[in-house]
N, C-alpha and C. Protein backbone atom coordinates (compact mmCIF):
# COMPACT_ATOMS: atom_id res chain seq x y z
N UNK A 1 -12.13 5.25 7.02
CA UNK A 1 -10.85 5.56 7.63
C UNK A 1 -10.46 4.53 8.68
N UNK A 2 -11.06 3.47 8.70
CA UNK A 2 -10.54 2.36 9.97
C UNK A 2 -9.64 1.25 9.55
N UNK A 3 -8.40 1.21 9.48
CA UNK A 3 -8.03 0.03 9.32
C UNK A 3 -8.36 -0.83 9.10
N UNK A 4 -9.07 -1.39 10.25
CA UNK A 4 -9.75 -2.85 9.84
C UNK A 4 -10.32 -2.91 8.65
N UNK A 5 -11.30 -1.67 7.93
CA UNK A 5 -11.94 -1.99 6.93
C UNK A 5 -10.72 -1.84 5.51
N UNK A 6 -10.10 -0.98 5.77
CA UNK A 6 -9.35 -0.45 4.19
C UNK A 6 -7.90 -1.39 3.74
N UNK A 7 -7.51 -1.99 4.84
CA UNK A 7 -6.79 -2.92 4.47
C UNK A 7 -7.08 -4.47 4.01
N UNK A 8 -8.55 -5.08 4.20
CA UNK A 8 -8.85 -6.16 3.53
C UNK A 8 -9.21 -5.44 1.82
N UNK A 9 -9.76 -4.37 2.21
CA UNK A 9 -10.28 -3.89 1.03
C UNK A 9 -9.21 -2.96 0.02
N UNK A 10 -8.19 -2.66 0.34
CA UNK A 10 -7.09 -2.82 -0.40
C UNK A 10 -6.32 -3.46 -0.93
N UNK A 11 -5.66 -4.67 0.20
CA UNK A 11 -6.16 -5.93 -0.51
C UNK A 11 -6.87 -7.10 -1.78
N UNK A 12 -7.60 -6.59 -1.47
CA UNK A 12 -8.80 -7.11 -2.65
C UNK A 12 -8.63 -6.61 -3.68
N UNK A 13 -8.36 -4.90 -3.82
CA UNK A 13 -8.30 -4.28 -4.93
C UNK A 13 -7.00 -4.32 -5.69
N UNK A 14 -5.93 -5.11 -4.61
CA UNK A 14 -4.35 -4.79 -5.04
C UNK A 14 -4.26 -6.14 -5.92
N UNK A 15 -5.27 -7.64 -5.26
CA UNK A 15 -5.10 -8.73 -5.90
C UNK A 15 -6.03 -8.34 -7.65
N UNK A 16 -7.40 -7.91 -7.28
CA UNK A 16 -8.02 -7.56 -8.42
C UNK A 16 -7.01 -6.75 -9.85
N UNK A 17 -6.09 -5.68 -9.37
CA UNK A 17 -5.25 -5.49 -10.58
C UNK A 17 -4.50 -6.25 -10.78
N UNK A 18 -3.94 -7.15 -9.98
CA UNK A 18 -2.85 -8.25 -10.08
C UNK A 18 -3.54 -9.27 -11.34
N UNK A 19 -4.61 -9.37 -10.98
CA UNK A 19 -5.77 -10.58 -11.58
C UNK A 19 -5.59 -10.01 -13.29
N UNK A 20 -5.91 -8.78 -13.52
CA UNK A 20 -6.54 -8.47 -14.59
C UNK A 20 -5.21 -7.91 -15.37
N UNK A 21 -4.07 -7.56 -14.61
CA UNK A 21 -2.79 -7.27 -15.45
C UNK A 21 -2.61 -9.19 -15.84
N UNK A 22 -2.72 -9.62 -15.10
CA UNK A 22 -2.28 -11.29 -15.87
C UNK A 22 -2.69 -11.71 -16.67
N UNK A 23 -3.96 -11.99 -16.52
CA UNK A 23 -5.25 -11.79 -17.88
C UNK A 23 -4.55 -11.43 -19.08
N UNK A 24 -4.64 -9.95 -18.88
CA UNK A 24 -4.15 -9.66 -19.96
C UNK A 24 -2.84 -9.54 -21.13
N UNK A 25 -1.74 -9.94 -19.88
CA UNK A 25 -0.40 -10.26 -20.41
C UNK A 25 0.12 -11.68 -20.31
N UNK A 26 -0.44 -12.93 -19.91
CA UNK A 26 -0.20 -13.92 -19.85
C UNK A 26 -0.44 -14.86 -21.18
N UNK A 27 -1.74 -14.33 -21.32
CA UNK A 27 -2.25 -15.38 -22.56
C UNK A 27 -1.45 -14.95 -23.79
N UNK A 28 -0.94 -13.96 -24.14
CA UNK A 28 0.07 -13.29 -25.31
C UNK A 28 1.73 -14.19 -24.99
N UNK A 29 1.90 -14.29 -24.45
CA UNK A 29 3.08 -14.97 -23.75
C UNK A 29 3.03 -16.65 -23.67
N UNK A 30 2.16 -17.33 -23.38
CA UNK A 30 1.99 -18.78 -23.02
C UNK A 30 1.78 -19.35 -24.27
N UNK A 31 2.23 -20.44 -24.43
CA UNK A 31 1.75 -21.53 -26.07
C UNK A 31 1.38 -22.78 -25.01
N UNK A 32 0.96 -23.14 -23.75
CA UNK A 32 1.35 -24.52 -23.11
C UNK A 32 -0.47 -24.70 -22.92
N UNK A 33 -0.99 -25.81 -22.81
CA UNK A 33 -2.03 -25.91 -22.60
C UNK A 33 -2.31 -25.34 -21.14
N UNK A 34 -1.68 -25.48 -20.44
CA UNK A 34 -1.58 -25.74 -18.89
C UNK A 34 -1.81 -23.98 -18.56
N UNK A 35 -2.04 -23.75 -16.96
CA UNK A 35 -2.51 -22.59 -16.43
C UNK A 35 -0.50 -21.95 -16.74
N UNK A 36 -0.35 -20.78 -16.96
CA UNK A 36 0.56 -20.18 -17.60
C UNK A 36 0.77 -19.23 -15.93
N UNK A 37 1.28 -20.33 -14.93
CA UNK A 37 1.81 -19.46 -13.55
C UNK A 37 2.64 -20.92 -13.01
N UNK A 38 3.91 -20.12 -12.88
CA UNK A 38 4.90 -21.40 -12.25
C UNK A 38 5.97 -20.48 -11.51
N UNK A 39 6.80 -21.30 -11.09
CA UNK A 39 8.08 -20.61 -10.23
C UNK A 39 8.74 -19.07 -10.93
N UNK A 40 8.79 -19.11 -11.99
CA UNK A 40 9.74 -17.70 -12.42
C UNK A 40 7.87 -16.41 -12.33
N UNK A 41 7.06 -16.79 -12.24
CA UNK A 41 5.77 -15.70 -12.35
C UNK A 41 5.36 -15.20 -11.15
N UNK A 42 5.83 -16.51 -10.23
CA UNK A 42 5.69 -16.57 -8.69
C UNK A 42 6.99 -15.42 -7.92
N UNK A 43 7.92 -15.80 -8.29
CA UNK A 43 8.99 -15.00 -8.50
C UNK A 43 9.14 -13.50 -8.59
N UNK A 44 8.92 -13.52 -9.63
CA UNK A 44 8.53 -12.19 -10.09
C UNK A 44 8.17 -11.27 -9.35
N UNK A 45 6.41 -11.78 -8.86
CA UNK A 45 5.52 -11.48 -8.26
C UNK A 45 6.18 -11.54 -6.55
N UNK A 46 6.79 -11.51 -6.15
CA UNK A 46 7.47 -11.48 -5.29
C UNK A 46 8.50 -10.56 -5.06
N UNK A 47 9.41 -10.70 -5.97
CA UNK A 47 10.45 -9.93 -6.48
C UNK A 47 9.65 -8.34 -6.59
N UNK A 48 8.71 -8.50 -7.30
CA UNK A 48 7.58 -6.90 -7.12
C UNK A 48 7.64 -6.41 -5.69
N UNK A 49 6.84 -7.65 -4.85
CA UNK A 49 6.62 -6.61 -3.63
C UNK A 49 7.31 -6.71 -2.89
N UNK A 50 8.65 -7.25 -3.09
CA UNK A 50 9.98 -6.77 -1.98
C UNK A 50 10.36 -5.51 -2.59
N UNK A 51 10.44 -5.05 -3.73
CA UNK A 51 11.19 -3.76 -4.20
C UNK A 51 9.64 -2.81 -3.56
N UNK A 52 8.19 -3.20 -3.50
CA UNK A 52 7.49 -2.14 -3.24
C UNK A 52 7.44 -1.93 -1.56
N UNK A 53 8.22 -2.98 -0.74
CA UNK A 53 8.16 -2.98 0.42
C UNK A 53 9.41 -2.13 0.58
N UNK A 54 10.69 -2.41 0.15
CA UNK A 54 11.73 -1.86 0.39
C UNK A 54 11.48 0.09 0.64
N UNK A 55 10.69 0.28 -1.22
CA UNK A 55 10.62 1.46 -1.78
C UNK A 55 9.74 2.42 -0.03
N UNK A 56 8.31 1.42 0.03
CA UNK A 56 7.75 2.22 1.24
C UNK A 56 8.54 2.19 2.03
N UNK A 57 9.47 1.60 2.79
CA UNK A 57 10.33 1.45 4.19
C UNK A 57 11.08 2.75 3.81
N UNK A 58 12.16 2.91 2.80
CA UNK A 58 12.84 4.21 2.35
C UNK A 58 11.54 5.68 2.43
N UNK A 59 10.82 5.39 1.88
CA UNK A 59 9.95 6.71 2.22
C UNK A 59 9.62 7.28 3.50
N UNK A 60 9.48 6.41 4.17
CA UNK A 60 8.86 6.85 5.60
C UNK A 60 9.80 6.42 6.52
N UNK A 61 11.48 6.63 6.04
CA UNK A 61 12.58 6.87 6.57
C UNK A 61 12.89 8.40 6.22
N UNK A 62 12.56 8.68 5.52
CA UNK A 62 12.84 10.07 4.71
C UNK A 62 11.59 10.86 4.91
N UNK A 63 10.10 10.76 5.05
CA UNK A 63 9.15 11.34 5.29
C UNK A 63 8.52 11.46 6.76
N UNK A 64 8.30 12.40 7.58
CA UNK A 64 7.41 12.00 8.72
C UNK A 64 6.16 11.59 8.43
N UNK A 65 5.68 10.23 9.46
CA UNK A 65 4.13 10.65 9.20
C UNK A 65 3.30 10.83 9.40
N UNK A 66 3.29 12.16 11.04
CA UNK A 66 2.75 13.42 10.88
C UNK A 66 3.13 14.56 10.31
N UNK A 67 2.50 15.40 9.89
CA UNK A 67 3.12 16.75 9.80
C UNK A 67 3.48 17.97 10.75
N UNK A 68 4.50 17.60 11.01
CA UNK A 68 5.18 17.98 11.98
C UNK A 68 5.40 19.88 12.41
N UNK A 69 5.53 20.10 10.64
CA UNK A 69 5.85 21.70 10.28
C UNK A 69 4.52 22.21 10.28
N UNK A 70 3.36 21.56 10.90
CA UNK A 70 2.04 21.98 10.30
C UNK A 70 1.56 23.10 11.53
N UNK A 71 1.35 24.39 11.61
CA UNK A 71 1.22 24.70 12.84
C UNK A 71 0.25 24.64 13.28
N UNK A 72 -0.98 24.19 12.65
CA UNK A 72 -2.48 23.73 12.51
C UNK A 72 -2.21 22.05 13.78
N UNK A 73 -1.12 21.64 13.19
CA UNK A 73 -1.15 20.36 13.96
C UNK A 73 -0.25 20.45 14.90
N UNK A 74 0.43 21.18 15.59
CA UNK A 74 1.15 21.29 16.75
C UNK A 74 -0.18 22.06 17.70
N UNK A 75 -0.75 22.74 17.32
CA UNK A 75 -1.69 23.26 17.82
C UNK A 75 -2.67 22.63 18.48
N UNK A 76 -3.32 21.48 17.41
CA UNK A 76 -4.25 20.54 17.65
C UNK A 76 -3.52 19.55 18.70
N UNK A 77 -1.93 19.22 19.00
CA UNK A 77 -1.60 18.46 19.93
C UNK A 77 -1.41 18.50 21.17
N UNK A 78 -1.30 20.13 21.33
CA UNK A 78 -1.07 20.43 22.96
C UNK A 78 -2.44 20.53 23.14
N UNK A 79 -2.38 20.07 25.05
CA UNK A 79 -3.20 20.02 25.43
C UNK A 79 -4.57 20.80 25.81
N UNK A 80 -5.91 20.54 25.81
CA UNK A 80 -6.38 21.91 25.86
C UNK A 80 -6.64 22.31 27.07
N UNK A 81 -6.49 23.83 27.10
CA UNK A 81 -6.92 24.55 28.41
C UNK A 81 -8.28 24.41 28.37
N UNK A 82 -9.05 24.61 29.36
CA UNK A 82 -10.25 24.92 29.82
C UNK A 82 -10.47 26.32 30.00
N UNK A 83 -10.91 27.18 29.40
CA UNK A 83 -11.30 28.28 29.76
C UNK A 83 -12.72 28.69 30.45
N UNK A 84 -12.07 29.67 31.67
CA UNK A 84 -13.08 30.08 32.91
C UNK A 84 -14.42 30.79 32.25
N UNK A 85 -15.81 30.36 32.03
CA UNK A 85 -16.78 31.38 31.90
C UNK A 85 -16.83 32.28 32.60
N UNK A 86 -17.48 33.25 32.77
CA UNK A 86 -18.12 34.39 33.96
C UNK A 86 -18.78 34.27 34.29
């Protein structure tokens, strides 16, 4: 659950499907001897994660993200009393 760790390592896993969707749809597509990635793939791939950046920005314009209605978590936010032993 720490940032630091789940975002390199999301990362990694987001390039790893990137890797293996190309793999597998590039070589069906290419006749050129040459590595089959140039400006319109680059593009693309770009063009992807502005619409997936856009899409998250709209969500969590429209979503809180705490749960706000939770009365479990309004609960957990006020402060706690100390209660007196005997």
């Amino acid at each position: 659950m720490n940032p630091a760790v789940m975002i390199p390592v999301s990362l990694v896993v987001l390039g790893g499907l990137w890797l293996e969707r190309f793999i597998l749809v590039a070589p069906s597509l290419w006749r050129e001897k040459s590595l089959p990635l140039g400006l319109v793939e680059i593009l693309i791939t770009a063009g992807f994660f502005g619409v997936m950046a856009l899409s998250f920005s709209a969500f969590l314009q429209r979503v809180p993200l705490l749960p706000v209605s939770d009365p479990l978590f309004r609960e957990a936010m006020q402060p706690h009393e100390e209660k007196e032993t005997p």
